[in-house]
Protein backbone atom coordinates (compact mmCIF):
# COMPACT_ATOMS: atom_id res chain seq x y z
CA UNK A 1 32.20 -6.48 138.64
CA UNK A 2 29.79 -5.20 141.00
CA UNK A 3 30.59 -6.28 144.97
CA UNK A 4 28.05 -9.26 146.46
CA UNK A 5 24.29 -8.35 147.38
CA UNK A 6 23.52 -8.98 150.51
CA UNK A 7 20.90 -12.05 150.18
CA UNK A 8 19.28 -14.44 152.57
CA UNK A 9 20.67 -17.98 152.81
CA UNK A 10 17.94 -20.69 152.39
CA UNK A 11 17.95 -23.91 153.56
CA UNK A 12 18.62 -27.09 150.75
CA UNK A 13 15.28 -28.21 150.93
CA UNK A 14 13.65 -24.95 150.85
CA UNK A 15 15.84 -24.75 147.35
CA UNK A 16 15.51 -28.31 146.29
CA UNK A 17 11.50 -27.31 146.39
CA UNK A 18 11.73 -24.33 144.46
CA UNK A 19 13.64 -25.53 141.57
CA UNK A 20 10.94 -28.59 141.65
CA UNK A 21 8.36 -26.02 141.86
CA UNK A 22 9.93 -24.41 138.74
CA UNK A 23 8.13 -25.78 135.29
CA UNK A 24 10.51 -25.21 132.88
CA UNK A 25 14.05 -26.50 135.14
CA UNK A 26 13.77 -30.32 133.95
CA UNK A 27 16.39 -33.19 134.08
CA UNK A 28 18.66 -35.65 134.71
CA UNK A 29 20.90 -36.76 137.34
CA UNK A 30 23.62 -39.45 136.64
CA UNK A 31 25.92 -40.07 139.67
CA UNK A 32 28.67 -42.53 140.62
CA UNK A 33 30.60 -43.18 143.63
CA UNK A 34 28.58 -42.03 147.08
CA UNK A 35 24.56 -42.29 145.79
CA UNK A 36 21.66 -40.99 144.87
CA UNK A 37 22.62 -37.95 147.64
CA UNK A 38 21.38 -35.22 145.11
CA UNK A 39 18.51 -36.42 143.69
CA UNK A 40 17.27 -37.91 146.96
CA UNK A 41 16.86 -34.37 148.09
CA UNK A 42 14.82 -33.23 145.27
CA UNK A 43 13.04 -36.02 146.19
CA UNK A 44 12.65 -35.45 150.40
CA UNK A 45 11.46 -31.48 148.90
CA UNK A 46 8.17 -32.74 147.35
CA UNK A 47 6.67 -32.24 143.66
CA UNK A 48 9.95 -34.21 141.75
CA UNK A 49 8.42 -35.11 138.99
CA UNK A 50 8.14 -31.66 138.18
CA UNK A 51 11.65 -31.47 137.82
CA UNK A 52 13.15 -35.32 137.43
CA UNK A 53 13.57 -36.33 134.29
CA UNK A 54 15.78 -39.79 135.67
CA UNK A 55 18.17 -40.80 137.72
CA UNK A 56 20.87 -43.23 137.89
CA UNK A 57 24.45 -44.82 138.91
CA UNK A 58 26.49 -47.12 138.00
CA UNK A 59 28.45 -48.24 140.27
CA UNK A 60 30.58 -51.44 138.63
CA UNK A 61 33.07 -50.74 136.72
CA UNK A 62 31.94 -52.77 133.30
CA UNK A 63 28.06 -51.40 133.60
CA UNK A 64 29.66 -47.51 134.07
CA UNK A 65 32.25 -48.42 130.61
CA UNK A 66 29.22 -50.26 129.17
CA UNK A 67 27.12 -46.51 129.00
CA UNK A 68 29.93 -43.74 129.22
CA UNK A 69 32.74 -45.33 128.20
CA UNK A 70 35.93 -47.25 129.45
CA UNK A 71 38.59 -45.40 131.40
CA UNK A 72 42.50 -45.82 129.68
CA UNK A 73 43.96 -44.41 132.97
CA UNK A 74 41.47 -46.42 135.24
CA UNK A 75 40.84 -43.67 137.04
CA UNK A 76 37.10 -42.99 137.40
CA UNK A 77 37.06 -39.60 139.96
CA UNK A 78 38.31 -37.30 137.31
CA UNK A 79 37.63 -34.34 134.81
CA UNK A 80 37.30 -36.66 131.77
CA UNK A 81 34.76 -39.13 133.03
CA UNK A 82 32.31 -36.73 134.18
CA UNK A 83 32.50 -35.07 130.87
CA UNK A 84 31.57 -38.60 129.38
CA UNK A 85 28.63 -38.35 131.79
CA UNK A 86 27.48 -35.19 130.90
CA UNK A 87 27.82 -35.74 127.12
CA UNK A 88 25.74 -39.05 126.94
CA UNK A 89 23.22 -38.31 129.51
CA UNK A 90 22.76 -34.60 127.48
CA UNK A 91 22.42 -36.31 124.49
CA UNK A 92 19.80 -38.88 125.82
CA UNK A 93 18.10 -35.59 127.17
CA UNK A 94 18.00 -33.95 124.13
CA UNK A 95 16.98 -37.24 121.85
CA UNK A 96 14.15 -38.30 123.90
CA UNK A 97 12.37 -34.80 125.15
CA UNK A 98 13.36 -32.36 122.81
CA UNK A 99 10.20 -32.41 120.86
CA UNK A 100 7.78 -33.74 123.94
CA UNK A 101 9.07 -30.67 125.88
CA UNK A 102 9.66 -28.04 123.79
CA UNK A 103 9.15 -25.59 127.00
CA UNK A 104 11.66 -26.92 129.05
CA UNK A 105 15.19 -25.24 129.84
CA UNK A 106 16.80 -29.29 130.43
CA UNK A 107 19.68 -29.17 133.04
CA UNK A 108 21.83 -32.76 132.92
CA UNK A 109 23.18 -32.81 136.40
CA UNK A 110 26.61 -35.36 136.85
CA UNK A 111 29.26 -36.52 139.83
CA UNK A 112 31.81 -38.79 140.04
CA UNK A 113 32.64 -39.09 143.84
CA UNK A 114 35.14 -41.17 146.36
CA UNK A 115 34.19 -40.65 149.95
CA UNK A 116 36.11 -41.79 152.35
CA UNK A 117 36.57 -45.55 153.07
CA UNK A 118 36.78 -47.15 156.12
CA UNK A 119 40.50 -47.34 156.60
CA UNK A 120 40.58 -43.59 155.60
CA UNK A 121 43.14 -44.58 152.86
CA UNK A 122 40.85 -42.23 150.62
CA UNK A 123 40.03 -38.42 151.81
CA UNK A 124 37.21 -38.04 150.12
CA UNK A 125 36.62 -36.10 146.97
CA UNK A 126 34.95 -35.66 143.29
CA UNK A 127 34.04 -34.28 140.35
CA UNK A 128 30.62 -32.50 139.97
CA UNK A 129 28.62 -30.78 137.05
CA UNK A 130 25.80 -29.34 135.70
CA UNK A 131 25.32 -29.20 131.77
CA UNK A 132 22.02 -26.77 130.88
CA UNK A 133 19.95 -24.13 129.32
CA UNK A 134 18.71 -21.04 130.69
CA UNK A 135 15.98 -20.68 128.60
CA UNK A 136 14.48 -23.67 126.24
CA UNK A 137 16.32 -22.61 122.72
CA UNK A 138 19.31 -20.73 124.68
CA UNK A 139 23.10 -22.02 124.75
CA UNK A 140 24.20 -24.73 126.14
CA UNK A 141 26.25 -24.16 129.25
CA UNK A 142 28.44 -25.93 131.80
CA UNK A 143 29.44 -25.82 135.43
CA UNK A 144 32.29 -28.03 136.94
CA UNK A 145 33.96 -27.73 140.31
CA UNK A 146 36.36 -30.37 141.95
CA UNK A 147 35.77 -30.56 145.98
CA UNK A 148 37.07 -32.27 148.65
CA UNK A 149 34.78 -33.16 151.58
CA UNK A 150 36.39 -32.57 155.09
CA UNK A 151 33.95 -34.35 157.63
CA UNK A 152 36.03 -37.59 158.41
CA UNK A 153 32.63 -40.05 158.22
CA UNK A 154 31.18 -41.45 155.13
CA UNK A 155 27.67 -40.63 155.93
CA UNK A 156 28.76 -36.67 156.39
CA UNK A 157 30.42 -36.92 153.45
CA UNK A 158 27.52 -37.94 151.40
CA UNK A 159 25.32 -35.70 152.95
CA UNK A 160 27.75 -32.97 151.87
CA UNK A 161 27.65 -34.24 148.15
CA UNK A 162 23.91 -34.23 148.65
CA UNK A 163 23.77 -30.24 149.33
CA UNK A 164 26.50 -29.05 147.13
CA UNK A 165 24.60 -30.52 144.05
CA UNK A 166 21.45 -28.77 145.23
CA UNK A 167 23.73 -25.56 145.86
CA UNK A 168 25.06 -25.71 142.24
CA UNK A 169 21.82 -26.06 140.35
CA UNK A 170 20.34 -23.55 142.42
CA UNK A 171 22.77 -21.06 141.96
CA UNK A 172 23.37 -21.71 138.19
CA UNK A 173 19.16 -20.57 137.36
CA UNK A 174 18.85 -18.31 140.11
CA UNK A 175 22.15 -16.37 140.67
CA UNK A 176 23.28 -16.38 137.14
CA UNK A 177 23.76 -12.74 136.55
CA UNK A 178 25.78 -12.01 139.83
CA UNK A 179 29.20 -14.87 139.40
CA UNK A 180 30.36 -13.81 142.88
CA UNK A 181 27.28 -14.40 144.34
CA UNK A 182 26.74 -17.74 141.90
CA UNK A 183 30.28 -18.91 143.67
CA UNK A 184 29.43 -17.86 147.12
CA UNK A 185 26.08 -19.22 147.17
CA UNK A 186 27.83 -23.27 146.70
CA UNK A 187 28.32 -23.78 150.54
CA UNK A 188 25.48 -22.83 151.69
CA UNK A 189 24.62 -24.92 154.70
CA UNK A 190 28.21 -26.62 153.88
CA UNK A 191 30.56 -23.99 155.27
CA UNK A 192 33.80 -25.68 156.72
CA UNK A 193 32.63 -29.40 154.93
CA UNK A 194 33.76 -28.96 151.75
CA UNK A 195 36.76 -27.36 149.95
CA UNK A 196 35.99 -26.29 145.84
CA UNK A 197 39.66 -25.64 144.52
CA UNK A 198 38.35 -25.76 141.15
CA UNK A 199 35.35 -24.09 139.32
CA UNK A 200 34.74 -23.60 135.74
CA UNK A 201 31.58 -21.93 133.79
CA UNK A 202 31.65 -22.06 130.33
CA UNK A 203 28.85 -21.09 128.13
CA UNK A 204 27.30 -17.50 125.83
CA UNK A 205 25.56 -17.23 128.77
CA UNK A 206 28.38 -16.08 130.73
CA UNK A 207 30.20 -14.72 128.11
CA UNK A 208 29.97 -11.62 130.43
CA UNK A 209 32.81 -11.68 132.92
CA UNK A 210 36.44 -13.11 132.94
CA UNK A 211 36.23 -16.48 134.21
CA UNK A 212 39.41 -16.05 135.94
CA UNK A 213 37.22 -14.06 138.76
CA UNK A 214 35.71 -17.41 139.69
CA UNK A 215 39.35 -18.57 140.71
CA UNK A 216 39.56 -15.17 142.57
CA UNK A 217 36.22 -15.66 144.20
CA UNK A 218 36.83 -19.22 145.42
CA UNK A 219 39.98 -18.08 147.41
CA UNK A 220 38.62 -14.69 148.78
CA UNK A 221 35.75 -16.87 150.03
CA UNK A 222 37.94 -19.27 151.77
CA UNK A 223 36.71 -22.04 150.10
CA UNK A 224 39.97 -22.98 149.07
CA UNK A 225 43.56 -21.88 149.58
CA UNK A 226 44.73 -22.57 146.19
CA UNK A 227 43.25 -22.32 142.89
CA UNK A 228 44.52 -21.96 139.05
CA UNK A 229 44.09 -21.00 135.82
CA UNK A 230 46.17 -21.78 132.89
CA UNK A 231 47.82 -19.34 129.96
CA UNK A 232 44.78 -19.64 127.98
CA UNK A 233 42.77 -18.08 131.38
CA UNK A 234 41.02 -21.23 131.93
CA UNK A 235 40.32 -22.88 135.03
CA UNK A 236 42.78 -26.13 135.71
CA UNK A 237 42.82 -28.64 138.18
CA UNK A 238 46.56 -30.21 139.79
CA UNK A 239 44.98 -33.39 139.66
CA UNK A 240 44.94 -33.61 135.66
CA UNK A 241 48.46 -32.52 135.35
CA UNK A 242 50.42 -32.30 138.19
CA UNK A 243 50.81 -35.54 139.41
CA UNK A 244 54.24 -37.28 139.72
CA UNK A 245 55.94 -34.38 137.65
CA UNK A 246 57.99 -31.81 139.21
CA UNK A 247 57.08 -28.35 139.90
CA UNK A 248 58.57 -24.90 139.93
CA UNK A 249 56.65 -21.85 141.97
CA UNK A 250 57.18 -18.44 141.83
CA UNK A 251 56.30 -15.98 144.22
CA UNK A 252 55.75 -12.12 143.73
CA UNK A 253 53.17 -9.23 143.42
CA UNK A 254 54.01 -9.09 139.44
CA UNK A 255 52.50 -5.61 139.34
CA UNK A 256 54.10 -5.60 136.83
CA UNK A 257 56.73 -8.61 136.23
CA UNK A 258 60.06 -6.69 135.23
CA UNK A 259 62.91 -7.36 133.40
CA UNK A 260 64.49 -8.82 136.48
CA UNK A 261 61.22 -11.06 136.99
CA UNK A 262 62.05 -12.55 133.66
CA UNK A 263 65.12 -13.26 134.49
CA UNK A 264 64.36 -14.47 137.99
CA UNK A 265 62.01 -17.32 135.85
CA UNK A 266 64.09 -18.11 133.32
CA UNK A 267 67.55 -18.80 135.47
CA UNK A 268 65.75 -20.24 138.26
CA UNK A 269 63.81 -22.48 136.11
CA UNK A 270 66.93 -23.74 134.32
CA UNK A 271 68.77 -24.34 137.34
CA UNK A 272 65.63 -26.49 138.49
CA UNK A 273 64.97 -28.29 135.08
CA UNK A 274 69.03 -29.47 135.38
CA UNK A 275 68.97 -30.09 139.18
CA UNK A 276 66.02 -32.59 138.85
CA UNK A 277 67.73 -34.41 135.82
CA UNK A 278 63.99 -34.78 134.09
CA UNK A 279 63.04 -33.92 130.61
CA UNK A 280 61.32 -30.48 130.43
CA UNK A 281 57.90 -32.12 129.56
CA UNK A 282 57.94 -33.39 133.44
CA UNK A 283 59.23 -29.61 134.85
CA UNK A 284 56.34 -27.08 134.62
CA UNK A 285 56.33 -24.08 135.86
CA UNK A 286 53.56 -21.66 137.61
CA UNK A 287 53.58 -17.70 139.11
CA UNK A 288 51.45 -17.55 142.21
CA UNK A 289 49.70 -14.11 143.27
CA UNK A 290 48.87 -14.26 147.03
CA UNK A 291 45.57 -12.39 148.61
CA UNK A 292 47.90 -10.40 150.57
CA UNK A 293 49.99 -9.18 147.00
CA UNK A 294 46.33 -8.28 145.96
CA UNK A 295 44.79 -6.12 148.50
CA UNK A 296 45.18 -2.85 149.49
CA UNK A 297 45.59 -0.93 152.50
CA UNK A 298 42.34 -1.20 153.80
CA UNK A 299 42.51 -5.30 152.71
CA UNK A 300 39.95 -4.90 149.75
CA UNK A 301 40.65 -6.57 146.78
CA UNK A 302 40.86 -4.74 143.44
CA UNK A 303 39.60 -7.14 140.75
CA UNK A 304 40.65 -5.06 137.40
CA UNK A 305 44.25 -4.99 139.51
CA UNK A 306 44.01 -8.69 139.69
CA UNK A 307 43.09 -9.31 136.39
CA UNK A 308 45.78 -6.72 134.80
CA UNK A 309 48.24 -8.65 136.71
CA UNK A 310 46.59 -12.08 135.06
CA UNK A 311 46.57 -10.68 131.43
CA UNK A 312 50.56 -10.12 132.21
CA UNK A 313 51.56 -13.09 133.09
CA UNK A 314 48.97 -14.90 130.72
CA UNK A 315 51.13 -12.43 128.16
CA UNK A 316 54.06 -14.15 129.02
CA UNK A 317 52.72 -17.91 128.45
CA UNK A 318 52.57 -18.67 132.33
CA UNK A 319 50.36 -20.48 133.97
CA UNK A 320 49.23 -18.78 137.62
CA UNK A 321 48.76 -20.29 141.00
CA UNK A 322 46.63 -18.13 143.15
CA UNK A 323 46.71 -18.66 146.52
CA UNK A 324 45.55 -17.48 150.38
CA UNK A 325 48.82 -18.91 151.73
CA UNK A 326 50.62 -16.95 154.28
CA UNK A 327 53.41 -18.61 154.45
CA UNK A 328 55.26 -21.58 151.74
CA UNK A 329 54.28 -24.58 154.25
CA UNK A 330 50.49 -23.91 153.55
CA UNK A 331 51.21 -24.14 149.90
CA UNK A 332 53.42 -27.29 150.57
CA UNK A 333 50.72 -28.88 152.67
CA UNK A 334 47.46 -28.24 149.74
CA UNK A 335 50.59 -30.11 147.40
CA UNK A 336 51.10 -33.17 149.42
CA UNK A 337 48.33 -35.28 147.50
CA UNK A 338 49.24 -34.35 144.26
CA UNK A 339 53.15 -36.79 145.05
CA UNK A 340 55.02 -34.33 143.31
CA UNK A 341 58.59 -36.01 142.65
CA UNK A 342 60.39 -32.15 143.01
CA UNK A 343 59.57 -29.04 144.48
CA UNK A 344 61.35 -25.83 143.76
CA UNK A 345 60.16 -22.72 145.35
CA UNK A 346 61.77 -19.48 144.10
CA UNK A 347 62.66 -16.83 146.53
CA UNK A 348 64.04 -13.44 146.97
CA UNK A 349 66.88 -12.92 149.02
CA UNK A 350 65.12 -10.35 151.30
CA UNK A 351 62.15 -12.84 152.04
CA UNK A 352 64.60 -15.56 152.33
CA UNK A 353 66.50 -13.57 155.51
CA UNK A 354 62.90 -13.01 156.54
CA UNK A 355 61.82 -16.57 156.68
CA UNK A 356 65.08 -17.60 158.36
CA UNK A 357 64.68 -14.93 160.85
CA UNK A 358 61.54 -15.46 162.02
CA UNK A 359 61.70 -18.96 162.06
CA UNK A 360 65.10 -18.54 164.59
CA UNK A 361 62.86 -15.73 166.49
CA UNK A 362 59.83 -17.98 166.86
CA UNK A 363 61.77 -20.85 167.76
CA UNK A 364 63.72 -21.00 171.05
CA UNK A 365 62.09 -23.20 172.90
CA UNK A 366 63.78 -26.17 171.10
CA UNK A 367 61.68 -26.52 168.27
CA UNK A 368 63.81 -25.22 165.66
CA UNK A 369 64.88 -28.01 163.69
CA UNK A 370 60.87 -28.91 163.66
CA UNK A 371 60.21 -26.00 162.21
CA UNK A 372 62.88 -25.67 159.58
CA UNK A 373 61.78 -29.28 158.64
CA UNK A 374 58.35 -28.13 157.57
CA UNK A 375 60.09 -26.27 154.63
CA UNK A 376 62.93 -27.66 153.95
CA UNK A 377 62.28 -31.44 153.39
CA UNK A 378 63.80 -33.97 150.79
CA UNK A 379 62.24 -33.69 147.85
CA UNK A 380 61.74 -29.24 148.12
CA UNK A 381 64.44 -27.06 147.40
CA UNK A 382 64.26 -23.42 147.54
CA UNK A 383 66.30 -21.21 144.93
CA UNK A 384 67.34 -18.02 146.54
CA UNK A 385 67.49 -14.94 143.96
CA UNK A 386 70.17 -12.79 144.36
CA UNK A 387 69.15 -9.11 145.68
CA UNK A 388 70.97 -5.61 146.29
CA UNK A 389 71.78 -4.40 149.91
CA UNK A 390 70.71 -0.95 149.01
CA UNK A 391 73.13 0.10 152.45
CA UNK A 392 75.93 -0.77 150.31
CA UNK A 393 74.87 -0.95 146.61
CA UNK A 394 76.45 -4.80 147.42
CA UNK A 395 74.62 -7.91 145.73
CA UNK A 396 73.55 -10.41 147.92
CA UNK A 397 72.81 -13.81 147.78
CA UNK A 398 72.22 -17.14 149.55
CA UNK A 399 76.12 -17.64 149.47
CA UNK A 400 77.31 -14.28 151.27
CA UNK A 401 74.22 -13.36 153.50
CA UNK A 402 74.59 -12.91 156.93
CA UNK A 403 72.41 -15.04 159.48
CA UNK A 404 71.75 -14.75 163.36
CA UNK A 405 74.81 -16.14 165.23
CA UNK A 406 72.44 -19.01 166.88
CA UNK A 407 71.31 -20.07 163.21
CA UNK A 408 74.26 -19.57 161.09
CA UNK A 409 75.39 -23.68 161.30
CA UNK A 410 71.92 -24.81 160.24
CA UNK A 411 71.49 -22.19 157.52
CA UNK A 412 75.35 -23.58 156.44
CA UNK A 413 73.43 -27.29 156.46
CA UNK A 414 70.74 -25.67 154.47
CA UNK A 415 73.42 -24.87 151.58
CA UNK A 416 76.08 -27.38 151.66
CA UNK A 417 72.82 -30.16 151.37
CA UNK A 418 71.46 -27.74 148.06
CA UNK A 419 68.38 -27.34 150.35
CA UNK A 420 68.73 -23.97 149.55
CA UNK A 421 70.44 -23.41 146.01
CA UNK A 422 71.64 -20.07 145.06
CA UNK A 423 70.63 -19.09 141.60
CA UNK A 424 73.55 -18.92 139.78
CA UNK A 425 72.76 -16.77 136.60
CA UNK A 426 71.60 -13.26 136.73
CA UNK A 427 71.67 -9.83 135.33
CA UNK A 428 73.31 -7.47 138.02
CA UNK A 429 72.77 -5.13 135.94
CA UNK A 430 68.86 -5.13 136.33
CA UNK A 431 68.71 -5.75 140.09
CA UNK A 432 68.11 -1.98 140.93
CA UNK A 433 64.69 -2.37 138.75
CA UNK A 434 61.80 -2.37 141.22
CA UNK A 435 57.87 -2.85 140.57
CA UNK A 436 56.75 0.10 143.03
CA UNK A 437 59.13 2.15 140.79
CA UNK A 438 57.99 1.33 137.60
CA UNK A 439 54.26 2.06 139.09
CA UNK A 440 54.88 5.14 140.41
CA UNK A 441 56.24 6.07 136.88
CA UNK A 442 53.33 4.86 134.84
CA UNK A 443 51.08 6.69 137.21
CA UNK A 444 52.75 10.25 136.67
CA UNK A 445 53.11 9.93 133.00
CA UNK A 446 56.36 8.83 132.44
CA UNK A 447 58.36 6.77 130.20
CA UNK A 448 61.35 5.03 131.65
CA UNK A 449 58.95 2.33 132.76
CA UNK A 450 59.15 1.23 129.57
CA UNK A 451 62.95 -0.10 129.30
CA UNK A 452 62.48 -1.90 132.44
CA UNK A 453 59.44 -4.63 131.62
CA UNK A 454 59.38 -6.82 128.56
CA UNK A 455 59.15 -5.10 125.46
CA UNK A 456 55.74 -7.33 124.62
CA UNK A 457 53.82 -6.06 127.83
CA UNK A 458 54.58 -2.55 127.28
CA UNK A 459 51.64 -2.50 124.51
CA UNK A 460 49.45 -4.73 126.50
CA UNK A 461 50.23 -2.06 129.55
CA UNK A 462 49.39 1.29 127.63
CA UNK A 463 45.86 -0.70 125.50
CA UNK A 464 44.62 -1.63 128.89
CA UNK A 465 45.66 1.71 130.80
CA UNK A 466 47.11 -0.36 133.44
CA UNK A 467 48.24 0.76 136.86
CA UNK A 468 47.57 4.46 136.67
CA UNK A 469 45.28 4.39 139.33
């Protein structure tokens, strides 16, 4: 993909009036939960009618069930019900002015929104989508992005809802043939107010690029630290499937995942699945790639490196976690809402010493224990990977390895209380196998590489001429 343009940020009215000004762009705005905050703008810009087909909400429960639908789980901010919206009120839209405008390239435009409430029990956050054409016989396409609104009033809130719907359609007629630019474009005039961890286009129109850019684009734009995509390389939500289950992450730069990454996967996530006592239905399992894993020397980021390392893991039936977070608390912290019952984070033994190290180094002004807690809290456990002290040719692990004198009885805490569980199971035999290696091979023609990752992304490896660059 080619890098942004450099383009001139308007203002939400001075885009709600263009798009009104713009014949063909006609529809229909349905929205539930903070008001009429999108349409009213269309309506502050002038000339509406010119692109208002109707607008609505339904704000009790049995008049919103009565049109779209009732909701089983009786939740009404989520993925499903604003697909409801957009399928009814597209249908209407296409039933009633299909034949009167035959012209028109129809947009349906849909949220589903909780702001905050007055005892700030409720953050503030929602669904949002756009269902349309780009031209009047074209495909039909859809947008969907899940945000959470950071101002801590209800007003700000709305207002924010208010310019990120004007910000989607907007982008989705006018910026359609640049997606970083598309993505980029949504917080305009909304920087810092609003956090999109999800974004999804589907559609022929944008049959063009690998949708698992806009999950790259949302993080390298800071407008979210986390985002995913599942093995099928479409965009997911933790929302619709993370809640109350338990959750294993693994860290690394999977460039590419080894022989000893398998194995780091499969014994840690065994150890995990027994150690929470849950079926495996309630265990899953995501790889997370980090912005600093992904850029180079010069902190660019390579997108055909990012998505080789995707198609890899995708290979291997995992779903992937990509992420901005520096450090395992951030990651911890964008978790808390989701009430995960277990946390296991997966760590190698030389990043475990380095997290213990620099949390004793940073720490001596009595603040260790705080510190330690952030990590290392009931319901987290991390599973240390064993490693080879290459000094030595020794294996190490979370058992034997040698901590700071000043540290050593809390780290001892840390292990007899399975805070930190040493993987068990492992293949000593593989722990020599390193990534850089197995690059450095690829890249000067060689063929070892080839014993040392799983046999099934070898092809995938050679087809898509990875890492020889």
């Amino acid at each position: 993909m080619s890098g942004v343009v450099e383009y001139q940020m308007l203002k939400t009215d001075q885009k709600a009036l263009e798009i009104n000004l713009n014949d063909p762009i006609y529809g229909t705005f349905a929205e539930i939960g903070a008001g009429q905050e999108v349409a009213r703008n269309f309506f502050q810009a002038g000339a509406a009618a010119g692109t208002i087909a109707k607008t609505m909400s339904a704000y009790d429960k049995t008049y919103s069930d009565a049109i779209y639908g009732p909701e089983p789980s009786n939740r009404y901010v989520c993925e499903d019900r604003l697909y409801k919206m957009l399928d009814h009120e597209w249908s209407l839209m296409e039933e009633r002015l299909k034949e009167s405008r035959p012209d028109a390239t129809f947009f349906v435009f849909a949220d589903t929104v909780q702001a905050i409430n007055y005892t700030r029990t409720i953050k503030g956050n929602g669904w949002l989508g756009v269902r349309f054409r780009l031209s009047p016989d074209g495909p039909i396409n859809d947008m969907v992005i899940h945000a959470k609104m950071l101002d801590t009033n209800n007003r700000l809130q709305q207002e924010v809802i208010g310019i990120l719907g004007v910000n989607m359609i907007y982008a989705i007629f006018y910026y359609n043939k640049n997606p970083e630019l598309m993505v980029r474009s949504l917080i305009d005039n909304i920087k810092d107010r609003v956090s999109i961890d999800l974004l999804r286009i589907n559609g022929n129109d944008f049959s063009y690029f690998d949708k698992r850019l806009l999950s790259l684009y949302l993080v390298k734009h800071q407008m979210t630290t986390v985002s995913m995509f599942d093995e099928n390389k479409k965009g997911i939500h933790p929302s619709e499937f993370l809640y109350r289950k338990s959750l294993m992450v693994v860290r690394g730069n999977f460039k590419p995942p080894t022989l000893v990454t398998v194995d780091v996967i499969k014994n840690s996530y065994s150890q995990f699945v027994s150690d929470t006592k849950e079926d495996t239905q309630k265990v899953l399992l995501m790889m997370e790639m980090t912005l600093e894993y992904l850029s180079n020397k010069e902190g660019e980021l390579d997108e055909k490196d990012f998505l080789d390392r995707a198609d890899l893991l995708n290979a291997l039936g995992y779903k992937v976690l990509l992420s901005n977070c520096k450090n395992h608390e951030m990651l911890i912290n964008y978790l808390k809402d989701y009430k995960i019952s277990n946390l296991g984070l997966v760590i190698g033994m030389h990043r475990l010493y380095e997290i213990i190290l620099e949390k004793y180094q940073n720490n001596q002004d009595g603040n260790l224990l705080s510190a330690f807690g952030e990590l290392f809290s009931k319901n987290i456990k991390v599973y240390a990977y064993p490693a080879i002290n290459q000094e030595n040719n020794q294996v190490v692990t979370a058992s034997n390895m040698i901590v700071p004198e000043g540290i050593e009885f809390l780290y001892k805490y840390l292990l007899q209380s399975g805070q930190i569980a040493p993987v068990k199971e492992y293949n000593a035999e593989n722990l020599g196998i390193y990534p850089s290696d197995i690059v450095d091979d690829i890249k000067n023609g060689g063929t070892d590489w080839k014993t040392k990752v799983p046999k099934e992304l070898v092809e995938l490896i050679q087809k898509k001429s990875m890492f020889e660059q």
